[in-house]
PDB file of N, CA and C in Angstrom:
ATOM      1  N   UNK A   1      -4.671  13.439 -10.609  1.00  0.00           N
ATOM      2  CA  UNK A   1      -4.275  13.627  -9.233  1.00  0.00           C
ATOM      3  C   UNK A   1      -4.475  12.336  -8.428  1.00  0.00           C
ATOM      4  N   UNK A   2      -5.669  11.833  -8.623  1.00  0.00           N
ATOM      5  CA  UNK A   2      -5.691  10.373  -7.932  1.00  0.00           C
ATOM      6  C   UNK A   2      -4.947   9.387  -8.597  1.00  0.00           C
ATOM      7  N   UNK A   3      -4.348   9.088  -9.633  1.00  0.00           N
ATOM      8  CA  UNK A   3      -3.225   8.285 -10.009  1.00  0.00           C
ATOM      9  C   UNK A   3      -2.406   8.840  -9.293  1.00  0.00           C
ATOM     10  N   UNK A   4      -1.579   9.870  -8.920  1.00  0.00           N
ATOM     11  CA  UNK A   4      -0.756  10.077  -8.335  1.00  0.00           C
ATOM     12  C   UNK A   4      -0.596   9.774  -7.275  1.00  0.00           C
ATOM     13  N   UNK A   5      -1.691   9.830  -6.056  1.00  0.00           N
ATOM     14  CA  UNK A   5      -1.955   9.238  -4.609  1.00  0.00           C
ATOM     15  C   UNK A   5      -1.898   7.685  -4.603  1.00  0.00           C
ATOM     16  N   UNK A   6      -2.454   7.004  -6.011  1.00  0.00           N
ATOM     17  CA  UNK A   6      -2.192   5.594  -6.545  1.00  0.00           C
ATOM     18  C   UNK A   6      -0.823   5.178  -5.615  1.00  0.00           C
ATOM     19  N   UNK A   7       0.140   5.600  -7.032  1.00  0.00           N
ATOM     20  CA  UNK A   7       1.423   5.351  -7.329  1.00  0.00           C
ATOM     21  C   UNK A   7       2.348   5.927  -5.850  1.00  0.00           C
ATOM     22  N   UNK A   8       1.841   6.923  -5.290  1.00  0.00           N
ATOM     23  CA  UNK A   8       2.247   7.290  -4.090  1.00  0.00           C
ATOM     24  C   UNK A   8       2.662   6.339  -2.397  1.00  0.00           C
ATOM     25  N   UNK A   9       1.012   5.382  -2.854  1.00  0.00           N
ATOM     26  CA  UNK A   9       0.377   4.797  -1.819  1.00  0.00           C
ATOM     27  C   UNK A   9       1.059   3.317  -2.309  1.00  0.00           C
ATOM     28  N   UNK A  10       1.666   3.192  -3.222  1.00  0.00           N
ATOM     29  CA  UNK A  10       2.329   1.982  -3.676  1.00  0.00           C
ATOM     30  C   UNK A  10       3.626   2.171  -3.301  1.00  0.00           C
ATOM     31  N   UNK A  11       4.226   2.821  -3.218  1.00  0.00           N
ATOM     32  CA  UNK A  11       5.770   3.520  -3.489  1.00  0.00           C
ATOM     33  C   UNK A  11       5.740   2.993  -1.729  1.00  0.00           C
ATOM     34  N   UNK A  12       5.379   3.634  -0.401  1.00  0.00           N
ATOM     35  CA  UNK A  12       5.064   3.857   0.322  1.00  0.00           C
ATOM     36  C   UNK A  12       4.896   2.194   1.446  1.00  0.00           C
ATOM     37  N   UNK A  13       4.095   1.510   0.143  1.00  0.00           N
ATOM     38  CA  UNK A  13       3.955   0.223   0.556  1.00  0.00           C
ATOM     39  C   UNK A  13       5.401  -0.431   0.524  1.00  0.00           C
ATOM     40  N   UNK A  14       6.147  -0.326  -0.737  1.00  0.00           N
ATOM     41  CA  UNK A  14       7.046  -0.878  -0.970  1.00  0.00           C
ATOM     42  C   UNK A  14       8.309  -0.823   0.109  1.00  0.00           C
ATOM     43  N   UNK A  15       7.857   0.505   0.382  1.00  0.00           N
ATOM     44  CA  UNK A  15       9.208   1.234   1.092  1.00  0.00           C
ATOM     45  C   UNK A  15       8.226   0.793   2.982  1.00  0.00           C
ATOM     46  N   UNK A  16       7.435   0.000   3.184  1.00  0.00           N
ATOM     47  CA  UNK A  16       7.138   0.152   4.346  1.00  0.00           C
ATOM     48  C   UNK A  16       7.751  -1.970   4.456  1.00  0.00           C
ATOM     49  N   UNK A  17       7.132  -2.526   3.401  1.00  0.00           N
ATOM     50  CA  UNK A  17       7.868  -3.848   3.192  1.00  0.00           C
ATOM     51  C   UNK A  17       9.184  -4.003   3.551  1.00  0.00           C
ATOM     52  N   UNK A  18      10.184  -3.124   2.493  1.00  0.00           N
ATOM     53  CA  UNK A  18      11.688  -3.159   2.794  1.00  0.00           C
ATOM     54  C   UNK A  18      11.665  -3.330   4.108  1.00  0.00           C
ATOM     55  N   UNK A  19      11.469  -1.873   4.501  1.00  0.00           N
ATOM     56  CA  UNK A  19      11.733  -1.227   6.248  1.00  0.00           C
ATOM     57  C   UNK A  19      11.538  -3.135   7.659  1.00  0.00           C
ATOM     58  N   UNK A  20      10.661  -3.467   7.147  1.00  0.00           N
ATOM     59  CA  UNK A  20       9.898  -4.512   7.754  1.00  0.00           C
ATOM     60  C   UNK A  20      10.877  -5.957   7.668  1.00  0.00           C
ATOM     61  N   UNK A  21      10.807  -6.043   6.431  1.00  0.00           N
ATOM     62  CA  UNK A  21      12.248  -6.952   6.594  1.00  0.00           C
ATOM     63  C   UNK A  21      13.322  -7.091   6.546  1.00  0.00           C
ATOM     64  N   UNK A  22      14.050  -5.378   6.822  1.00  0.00           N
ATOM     65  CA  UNK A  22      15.428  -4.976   7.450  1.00  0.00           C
ATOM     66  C   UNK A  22      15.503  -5.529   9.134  1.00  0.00           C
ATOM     67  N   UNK A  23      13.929  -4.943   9.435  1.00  0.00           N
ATOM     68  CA  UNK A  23      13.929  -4.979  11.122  1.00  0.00           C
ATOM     69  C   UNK A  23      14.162  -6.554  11.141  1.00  0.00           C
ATOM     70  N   UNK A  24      13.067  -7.600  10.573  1.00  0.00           N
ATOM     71  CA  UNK A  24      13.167  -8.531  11.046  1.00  0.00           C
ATOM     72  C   UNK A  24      14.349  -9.725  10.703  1.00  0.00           C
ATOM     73  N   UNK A  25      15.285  -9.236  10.238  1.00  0.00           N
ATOM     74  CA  UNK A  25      16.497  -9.993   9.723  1.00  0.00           C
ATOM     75  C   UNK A  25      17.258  -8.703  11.074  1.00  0.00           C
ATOM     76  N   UNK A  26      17.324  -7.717  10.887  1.00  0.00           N
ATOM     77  CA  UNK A  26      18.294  -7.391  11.949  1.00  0.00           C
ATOM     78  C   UNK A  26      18.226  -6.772  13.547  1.00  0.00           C
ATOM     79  N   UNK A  27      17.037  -6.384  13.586  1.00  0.00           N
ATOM     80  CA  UNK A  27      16.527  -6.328  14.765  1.00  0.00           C
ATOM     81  C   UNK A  27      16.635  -7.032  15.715  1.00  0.00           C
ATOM     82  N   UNK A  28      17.361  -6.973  17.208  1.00  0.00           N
ATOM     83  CA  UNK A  28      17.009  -8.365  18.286  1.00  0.00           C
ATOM     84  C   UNK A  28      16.411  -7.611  18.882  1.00  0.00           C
ATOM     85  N   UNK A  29      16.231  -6.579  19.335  1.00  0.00           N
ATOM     86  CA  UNK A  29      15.319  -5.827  20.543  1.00  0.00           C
ATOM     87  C   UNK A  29      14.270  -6.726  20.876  1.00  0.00           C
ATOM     88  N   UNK A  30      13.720  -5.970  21.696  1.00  0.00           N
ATOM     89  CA  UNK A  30      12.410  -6.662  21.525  1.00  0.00           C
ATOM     90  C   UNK A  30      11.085  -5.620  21.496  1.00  0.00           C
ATOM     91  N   UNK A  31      11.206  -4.539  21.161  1.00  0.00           N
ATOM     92  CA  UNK A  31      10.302  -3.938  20.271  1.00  0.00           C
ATOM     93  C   UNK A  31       9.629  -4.425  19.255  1.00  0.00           C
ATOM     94  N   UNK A  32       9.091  -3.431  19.250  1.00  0.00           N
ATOM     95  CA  UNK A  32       7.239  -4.355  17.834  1.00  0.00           C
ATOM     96  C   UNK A  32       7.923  -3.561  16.803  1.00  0.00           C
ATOM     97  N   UNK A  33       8.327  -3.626  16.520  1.00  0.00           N
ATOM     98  CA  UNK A  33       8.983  -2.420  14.887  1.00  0.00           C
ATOM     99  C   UNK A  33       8.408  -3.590  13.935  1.00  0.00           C
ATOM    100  N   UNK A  34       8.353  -4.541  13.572  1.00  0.00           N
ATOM    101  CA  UNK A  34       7.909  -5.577  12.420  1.00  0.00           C
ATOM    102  C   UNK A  34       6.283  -5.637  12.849  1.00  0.00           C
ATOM    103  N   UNK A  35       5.655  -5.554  14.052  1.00  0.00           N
ATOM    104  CA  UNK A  35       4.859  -5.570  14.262  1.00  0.00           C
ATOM    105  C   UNK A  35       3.854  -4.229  13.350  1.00  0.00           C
ATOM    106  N   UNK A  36       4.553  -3.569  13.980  1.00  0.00           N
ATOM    107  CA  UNK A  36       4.220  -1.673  13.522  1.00  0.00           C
ATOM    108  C   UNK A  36       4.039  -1.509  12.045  1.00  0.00           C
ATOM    109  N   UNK A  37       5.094  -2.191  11.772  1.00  0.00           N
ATOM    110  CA  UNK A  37       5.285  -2.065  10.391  1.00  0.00           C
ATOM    111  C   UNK A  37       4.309  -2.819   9.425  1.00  0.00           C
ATOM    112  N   UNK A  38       3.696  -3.929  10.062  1.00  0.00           N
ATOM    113  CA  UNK A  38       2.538  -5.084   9.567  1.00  0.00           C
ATOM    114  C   UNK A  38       1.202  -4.172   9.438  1.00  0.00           C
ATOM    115  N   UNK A  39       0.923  -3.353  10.834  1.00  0.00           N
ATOM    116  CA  UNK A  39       0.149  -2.551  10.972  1.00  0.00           C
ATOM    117  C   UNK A  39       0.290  -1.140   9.731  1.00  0.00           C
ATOM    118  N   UNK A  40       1.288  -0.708   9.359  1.00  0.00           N
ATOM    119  CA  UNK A  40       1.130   0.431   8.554  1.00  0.00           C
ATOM    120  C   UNK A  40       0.941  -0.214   7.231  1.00  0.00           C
ATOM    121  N   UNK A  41       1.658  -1.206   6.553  1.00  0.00           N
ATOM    122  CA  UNK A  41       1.560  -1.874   5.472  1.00  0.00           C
ATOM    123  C   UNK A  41       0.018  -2.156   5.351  1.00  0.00           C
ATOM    124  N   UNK A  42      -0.702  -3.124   6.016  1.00  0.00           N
ATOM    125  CA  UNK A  42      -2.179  -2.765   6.056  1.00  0.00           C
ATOM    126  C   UNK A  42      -3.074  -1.811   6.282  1.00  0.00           C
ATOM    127  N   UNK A  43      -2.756  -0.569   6.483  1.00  0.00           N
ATOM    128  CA  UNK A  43      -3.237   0.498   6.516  1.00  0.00           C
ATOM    129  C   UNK A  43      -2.925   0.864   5.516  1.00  0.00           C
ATOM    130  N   UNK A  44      -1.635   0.601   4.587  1.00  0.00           N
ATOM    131  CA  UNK A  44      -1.699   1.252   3.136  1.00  0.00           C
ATOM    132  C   UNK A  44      -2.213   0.560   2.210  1.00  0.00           C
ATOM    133  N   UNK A  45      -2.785  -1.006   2.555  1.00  0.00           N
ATOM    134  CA  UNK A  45      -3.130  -1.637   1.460  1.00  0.00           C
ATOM    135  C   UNK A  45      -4.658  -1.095   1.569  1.00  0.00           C
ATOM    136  N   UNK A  46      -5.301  -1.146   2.670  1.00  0.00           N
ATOM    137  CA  UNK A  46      -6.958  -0.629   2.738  1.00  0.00           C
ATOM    138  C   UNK A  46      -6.704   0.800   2.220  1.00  0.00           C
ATOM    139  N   UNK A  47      -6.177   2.059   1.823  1.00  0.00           N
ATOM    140  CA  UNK A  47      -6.510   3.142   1.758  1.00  0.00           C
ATOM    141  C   UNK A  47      -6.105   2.874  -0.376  1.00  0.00           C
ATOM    142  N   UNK A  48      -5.227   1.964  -0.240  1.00  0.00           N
ATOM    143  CA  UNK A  48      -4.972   1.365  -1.587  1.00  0.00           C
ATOM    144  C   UNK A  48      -6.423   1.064  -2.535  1.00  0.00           C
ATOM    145  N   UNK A  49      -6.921   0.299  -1.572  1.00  0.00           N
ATOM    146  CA  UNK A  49      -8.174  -0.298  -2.120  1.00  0.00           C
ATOM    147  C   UNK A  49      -9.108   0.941  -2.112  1.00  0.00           C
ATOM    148  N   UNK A  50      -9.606   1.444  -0.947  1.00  0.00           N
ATOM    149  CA  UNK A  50     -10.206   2.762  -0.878  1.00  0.00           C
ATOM    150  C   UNK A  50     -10.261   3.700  -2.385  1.00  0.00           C
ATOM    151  N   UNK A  51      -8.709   4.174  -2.588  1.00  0.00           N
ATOM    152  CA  UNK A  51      -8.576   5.118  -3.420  1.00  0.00           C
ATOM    153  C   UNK A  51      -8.789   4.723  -4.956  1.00  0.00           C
ATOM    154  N   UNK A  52      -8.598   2.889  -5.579  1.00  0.00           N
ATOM    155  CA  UNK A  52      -8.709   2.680  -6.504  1.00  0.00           C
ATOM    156  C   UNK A  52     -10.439   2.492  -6.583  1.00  0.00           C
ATOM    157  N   UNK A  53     -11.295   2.206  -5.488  1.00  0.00           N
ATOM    158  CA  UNK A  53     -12.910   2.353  -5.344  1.00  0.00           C
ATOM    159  C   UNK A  53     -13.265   3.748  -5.706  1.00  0.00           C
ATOM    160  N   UNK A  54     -12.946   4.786  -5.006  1.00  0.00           N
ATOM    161  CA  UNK A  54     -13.502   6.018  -5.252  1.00  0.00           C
ATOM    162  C   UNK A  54     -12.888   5.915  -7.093  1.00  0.00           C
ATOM    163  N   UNK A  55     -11.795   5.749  -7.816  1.00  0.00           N
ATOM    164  CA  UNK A  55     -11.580   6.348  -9.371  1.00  0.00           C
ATOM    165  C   UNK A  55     -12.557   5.788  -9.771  1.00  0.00           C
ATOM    166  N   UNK A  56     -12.546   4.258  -9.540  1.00  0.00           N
ATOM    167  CA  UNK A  56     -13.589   3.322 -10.405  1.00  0.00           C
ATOM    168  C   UNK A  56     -15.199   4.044 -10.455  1.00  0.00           C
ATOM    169  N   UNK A  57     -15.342   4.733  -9.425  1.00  0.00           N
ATOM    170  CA  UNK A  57     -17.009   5.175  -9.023  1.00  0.00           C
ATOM    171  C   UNK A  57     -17.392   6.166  -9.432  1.00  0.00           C
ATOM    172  N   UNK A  58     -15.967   7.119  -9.828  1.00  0.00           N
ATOM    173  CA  UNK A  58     -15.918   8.450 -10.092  1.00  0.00           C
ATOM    174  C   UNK A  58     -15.742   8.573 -11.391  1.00  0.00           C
ATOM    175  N   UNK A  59     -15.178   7.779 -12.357  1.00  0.00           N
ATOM    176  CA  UNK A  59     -14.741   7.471 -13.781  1.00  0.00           C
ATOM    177  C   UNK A  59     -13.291   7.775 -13.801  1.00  0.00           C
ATOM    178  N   UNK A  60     -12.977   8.150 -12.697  1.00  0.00           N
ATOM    179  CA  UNK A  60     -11.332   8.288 -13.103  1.00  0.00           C
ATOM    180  C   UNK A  60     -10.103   7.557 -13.225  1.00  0.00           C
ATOM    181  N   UNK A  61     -10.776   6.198 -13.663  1.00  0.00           N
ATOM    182  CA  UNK A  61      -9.940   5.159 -13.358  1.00  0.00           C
ATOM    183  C   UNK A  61     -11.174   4.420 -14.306  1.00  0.00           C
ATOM    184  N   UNK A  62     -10.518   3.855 -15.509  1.00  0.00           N
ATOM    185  CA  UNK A  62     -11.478   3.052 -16.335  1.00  0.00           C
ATOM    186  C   UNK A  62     -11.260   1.683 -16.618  1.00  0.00           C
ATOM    187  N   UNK A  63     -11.607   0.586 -16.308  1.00  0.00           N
ATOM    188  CA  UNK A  63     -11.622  -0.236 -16.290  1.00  0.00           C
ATOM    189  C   UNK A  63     -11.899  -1.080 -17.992  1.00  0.00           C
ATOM    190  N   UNK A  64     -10.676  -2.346 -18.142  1.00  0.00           N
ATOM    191  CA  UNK A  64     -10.506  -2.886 -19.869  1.00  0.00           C
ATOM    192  C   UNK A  64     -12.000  -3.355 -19.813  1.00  0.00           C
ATOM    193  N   UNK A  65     -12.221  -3.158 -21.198  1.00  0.00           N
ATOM    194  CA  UNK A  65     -13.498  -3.893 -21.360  1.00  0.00           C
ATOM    195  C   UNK A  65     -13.264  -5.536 -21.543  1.00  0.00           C
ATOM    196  N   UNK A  66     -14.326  -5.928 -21.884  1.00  0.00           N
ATOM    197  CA  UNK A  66     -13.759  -7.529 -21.863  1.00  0.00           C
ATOM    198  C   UNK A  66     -13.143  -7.938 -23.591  1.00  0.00           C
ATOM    199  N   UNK A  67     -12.294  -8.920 -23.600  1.00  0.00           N
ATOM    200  CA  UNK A  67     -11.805  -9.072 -24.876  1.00  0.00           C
ATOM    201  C   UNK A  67     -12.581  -9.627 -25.994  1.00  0.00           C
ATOM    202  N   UNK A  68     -14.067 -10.510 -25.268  1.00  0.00           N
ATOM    203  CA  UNK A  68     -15.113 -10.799 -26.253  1.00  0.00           C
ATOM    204  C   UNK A  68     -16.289 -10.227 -26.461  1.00  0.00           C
TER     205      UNK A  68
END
């Protein structure tokens, strides 16, 4: 289930990027929409980090051992 919120919270990012540099290639307003959008993109990268902390802490998310 938390891989899924993973891959969710990535998907989300991706699709908040696009959105961000549609506005700022076509946007003239002068609204914050690229602004907004800077703001949600970093809000998905901290809950990003968040959610891959809790697997790592929890074991649900296992980390490679080292190769030597």
């Amino acid at each position: 289930m938390l891989k899924f919120f993973i891959v969710l919270t990535l998907i989300a990012l991706v699709a908040s990027l696009a959105s961000s540099f549609f506005f700022l290639m076509k946007d003239d307003s002068r609204r914050h929409r690229v602004v907004n959008s800077l703001i949600l993109r970093v809000s998905l990268s901290a809950l990003l980090l968040i959610l891959i902390a809790v697997g790592i802490m929890t074991g649900t998310l296992a980390l490679n051992p080292r190769p030597y």
